[in-house]
Protein backbone atom coordinates (compact mmCIF):
# COMPACT_ATOMS: atom_id res chain seq x y z
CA UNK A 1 -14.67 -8.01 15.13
CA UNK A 2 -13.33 -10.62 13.27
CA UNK A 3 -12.59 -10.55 9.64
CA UNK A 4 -15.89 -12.35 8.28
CA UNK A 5 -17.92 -9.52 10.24
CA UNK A 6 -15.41 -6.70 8.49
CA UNK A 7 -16.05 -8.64 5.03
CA UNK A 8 -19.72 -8.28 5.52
CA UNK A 9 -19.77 -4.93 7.42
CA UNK A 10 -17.82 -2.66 4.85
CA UNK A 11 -18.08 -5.34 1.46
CA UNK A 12 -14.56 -5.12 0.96
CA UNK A 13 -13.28 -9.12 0.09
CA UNK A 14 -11.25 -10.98 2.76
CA UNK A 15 -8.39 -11.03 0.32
CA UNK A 16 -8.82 -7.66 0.13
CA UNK A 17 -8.28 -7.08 3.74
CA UNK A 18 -5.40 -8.90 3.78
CA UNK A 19 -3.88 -7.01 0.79
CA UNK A 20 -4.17 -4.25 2.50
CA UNK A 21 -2.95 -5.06 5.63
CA UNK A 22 0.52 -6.39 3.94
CA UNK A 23 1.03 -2.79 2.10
CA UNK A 24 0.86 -1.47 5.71
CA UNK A 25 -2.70 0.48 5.41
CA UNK A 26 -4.37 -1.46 8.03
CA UNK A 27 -2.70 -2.39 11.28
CA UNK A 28 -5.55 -4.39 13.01
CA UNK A 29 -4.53 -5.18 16.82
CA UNK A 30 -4.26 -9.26 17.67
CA UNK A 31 -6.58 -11.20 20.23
CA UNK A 32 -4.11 -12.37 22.99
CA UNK A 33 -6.38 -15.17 24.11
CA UNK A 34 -6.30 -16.84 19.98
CA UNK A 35 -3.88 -14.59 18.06
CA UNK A 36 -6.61 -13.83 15.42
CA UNK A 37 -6.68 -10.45 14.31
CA UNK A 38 -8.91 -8.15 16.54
CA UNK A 39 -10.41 -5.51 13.86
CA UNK A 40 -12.28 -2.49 15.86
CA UNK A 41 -14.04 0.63 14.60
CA UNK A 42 -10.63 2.41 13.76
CA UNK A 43 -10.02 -0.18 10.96
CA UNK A 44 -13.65 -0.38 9.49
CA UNK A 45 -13.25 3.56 9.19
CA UNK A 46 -10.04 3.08 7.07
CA UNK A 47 -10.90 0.25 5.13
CA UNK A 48 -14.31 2.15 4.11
CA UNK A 49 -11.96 5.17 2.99
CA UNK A 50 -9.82 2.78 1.44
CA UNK A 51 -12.35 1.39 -0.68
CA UNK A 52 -13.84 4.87 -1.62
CA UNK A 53 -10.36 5.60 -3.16
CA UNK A 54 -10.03 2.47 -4.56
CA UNK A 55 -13.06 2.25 -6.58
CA UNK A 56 -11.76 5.96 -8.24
CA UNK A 57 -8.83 3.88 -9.12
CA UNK A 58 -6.53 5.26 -6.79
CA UNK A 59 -3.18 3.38 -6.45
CA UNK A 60 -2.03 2.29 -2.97
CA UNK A 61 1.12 4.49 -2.54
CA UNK A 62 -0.99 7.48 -3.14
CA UNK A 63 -3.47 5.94 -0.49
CA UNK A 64 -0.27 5.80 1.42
CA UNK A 65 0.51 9.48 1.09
CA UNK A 66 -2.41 10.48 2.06
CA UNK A 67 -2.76 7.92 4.85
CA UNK A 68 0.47 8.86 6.81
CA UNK A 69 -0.93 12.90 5.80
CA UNK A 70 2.15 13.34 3.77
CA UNK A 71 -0.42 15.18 0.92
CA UNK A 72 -4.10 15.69 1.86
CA UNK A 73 -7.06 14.43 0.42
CA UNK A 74 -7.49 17.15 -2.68
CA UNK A 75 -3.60 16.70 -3.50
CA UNK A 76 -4.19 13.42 -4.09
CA UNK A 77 -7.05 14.11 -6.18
CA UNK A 78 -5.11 16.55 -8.05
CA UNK A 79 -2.61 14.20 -8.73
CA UNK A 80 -5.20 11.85 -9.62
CA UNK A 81 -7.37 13.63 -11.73
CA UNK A 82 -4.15 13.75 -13.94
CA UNK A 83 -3.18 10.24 -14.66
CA UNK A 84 -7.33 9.41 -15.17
CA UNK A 85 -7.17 12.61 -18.13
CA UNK A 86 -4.20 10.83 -19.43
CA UNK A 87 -5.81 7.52 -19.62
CA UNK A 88 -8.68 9.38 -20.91
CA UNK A 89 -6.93 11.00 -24.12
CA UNK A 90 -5.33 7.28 -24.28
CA UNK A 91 -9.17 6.05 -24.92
CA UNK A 92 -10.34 8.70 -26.85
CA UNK A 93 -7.48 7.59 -29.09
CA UNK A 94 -8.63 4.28 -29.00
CA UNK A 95 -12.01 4.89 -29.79
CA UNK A 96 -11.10 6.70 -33.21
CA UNK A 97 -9.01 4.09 -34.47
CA UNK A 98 -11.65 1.96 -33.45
CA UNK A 99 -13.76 3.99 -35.15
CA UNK A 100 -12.10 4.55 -38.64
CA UNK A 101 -11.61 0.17 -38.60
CA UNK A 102 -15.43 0.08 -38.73
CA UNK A 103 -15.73 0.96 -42.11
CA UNK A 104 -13.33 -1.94 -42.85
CA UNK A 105 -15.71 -4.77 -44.47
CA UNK A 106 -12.77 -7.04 -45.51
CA UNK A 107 -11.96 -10.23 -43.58
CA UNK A 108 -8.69 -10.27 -41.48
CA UNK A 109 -6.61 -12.17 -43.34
CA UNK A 110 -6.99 -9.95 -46.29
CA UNK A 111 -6.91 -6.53 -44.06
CA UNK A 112 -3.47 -4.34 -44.11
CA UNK A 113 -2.51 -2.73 -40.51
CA UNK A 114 0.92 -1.20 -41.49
CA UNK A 115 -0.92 2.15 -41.79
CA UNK A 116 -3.03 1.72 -38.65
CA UNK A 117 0.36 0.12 -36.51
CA UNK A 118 2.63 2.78 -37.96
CA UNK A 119 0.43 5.49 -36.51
CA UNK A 120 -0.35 3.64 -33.20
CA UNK A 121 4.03 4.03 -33.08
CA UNK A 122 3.33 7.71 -33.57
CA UNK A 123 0.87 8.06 -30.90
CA UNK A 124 2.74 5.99 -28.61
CA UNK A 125 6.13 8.02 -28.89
CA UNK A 126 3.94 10.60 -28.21
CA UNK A 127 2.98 9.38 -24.97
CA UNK A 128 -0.74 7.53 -25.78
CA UNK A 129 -0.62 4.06 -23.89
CA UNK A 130 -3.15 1.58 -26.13
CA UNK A 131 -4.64 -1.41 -24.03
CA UNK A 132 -2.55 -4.08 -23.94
CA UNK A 133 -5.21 -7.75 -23.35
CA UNK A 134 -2.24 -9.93 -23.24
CA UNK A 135 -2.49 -8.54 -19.11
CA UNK A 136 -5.69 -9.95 -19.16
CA UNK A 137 -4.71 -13.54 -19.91
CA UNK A 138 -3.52 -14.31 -16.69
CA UNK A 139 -5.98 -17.17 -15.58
CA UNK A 140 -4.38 -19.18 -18.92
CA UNK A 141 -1.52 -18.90 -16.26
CA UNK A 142 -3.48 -21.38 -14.09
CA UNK A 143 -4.17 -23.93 -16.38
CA UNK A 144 -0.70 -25.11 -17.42
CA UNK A 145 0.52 -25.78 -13.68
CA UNK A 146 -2.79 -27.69 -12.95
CA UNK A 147 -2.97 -30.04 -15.73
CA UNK A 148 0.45 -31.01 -15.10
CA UNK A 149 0.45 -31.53 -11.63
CA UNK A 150 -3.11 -33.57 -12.11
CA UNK A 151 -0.87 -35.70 -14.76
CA UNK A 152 2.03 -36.55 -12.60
CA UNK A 153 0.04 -37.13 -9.46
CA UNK A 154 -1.92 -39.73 -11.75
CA UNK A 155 1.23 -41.15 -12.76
CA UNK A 156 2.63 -41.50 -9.14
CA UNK A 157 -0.57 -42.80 -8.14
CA UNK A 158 -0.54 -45.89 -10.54
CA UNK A 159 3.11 -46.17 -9.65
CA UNK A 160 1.95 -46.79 -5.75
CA UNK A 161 -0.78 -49.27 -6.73
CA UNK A 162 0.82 -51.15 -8.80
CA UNK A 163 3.94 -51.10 -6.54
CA UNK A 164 1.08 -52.11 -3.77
CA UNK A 165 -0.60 -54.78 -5.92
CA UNK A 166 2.74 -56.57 -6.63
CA UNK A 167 3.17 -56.68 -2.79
CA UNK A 168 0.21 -58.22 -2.02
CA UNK A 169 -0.20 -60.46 -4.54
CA UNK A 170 2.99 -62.00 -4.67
CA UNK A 171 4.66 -61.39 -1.31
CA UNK A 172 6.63 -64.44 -0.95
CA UNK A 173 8.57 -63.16 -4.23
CA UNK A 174 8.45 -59.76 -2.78
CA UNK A 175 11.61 -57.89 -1.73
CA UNK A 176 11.54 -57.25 1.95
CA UNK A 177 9.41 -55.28 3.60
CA UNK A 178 11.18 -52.18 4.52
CA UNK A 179 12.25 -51.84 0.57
CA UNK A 180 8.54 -51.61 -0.48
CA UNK A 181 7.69 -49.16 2.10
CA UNK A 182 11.23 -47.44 0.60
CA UNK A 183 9.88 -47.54 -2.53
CA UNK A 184 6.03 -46.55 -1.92
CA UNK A 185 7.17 -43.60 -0.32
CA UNK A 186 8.95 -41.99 -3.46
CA UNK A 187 5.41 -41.11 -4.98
CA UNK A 188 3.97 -40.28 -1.50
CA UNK A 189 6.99 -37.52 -1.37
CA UNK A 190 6.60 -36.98 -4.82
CA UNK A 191 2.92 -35.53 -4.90
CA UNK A 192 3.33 -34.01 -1.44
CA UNK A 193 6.53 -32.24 -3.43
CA UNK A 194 4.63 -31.00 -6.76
CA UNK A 195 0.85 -30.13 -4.73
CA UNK A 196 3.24 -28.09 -2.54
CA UNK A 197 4.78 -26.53 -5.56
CA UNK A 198 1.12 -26.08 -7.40
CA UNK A 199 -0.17 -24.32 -3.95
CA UNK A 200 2.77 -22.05 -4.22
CA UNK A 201 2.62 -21.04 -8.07
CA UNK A 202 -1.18 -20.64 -7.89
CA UNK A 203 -0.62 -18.71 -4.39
CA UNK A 204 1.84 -16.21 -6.36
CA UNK A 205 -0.38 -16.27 -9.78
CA UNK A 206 -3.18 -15.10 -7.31
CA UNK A 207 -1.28 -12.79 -5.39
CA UNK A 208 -2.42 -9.45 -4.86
CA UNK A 209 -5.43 -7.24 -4.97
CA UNK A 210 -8.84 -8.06 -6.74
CA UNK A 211 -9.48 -4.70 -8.63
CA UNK A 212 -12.60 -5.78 -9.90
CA UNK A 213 -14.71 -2.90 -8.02
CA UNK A 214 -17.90 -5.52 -7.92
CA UNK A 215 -15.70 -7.72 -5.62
CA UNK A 216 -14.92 -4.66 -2.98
C-alpha cells in the first residue's frame, strides 16, 4: 500500500507516518521498481497500536520500550498512569486557583497577584507544573519569517523590473549585455536564497508530530 491508502486505512495523518517512521517505530519496506515506500499489513498493525497509545498520551520512547518488548504493555501503563495522576493533581491545582479568582470582580489593572504568584512558587517547588500558553504561540512563529520574506522578494522584484525596464527602454545607453544579465541575476539568486531559507525555517517550525488527537 502506499501511504495515501495507510492515511485513509488507519486515519493516522501522512505527517504522522512519517514522524513515526524517523523515531524508528515504523520500518516500511521500499518498492524496488519506484523507491516509494511499500507499507504492508505488518505496518498498518503498528501504526493502529501506535495511535491507540498515542491518543492516551503516551510519549514515543515509552512506545519504544514497549515496541522493542523491553517493558510490556501494563508496565507501560503503570508508568503511565503515573505521570497522567501527576498532571492530574497539577489541574486540580489549577482549577482551585481558578476557582478562588472567580470571586475577583475588579478589573486587571487594579487586581493584586503577589498573593496568588507567591503561592503558585510554593506549589511549584513542590512539584505542581501550571500550564504554561506561551508553548502554544508557536504559529506567531510563522508569521515573522513570512512577512519578511514576502517584503524582500517584493523588493528584489521591483529591483529586476526596473533593472529590465531601463534595458529595454534605453538600450543604446545600456551597459553591455552580459552586465545586465550580471546584474538581473542578483535578485533571481536573491529570492531563490531567502524562499529556500523560508522553506527551511517553516520546515523546522513545523517539524514534528501533530498531537492534536482529531488529526490522528
Amino acid at each position: 500500500m502506499k501511504i495515501n491508502e495507510v492515511e485513509a486505512l488507519v486515519g493516522v495523518t501522512k505527517k504522522n507516518i512519517r514522524f513515526y517512521e524517523e523515531k524508528g517505530l515504523l520500518s516500511p519496506r521500499r518498492n524496488l521498481e519506484n523507491g516509494y515506500r511499500d507499507y504492508g499489513e505488518t505496518e498498518v498493525a503498528w501504526l493502529q497500536r501506535i495511535k491507540l497509545l498515542r491518543k492516551l498520551g503516551v510519549p514515543i520512547e515509552e512506545i519504544r520500550k514497549m515496541q522493542t518488548g523491553s517493558q510490556t504493555v501494563g508496565d507501560g501503563m503503570r508508568r503511565h498512569l503515573i505521570t497522567l495522576e501527576r498532571e492530574q493533581k497539577n489541574l486540580e491545582q489549577s482549577i482551585r486557583l481558578c476557582t478562588l479568582l472567580t470571586d475577583h470582580t475588579e478589573p486587571l489593572a487594579e487586581f493584586n497577584v503577589e498573593a496568588i504568584l507567591e503561592e503558585m512558587e510554593q506549589l511549584e517547588q513542590s512539584g505542581t507544573t501550571f500550564q504554561n500558553k506561551q508553548t502554544e504561540d508557536i504559529r506567531i512563529r510563522y508569521v515573522a519569517p513570512v512577512v519578511i520574506s514576502f517584503l524582500f522578494i517584493l523588493l528584489m522584484t521591483g529591483i529586476f523590473s526596473l533593472l529590465l525596464w531601463a534595458y529595454i527602454a534605453k538600450p543604446q545607453d545600456a551597459p553591455p549585455l552580459s552586465f545586465i544579465i550580471f546584474l538581473l541575476t542578483i535578485p533571481v539568486i536573491a529570492v531563490g536564497g531567502i524562499l529556500l531559507a523560508l522553506y527551511q525555517r517553516i520546515k523546522e517550525i513545523g517539524k514534528g508530530e501533530i498531537d492534536n488527537a482529531k488529526k490522528y
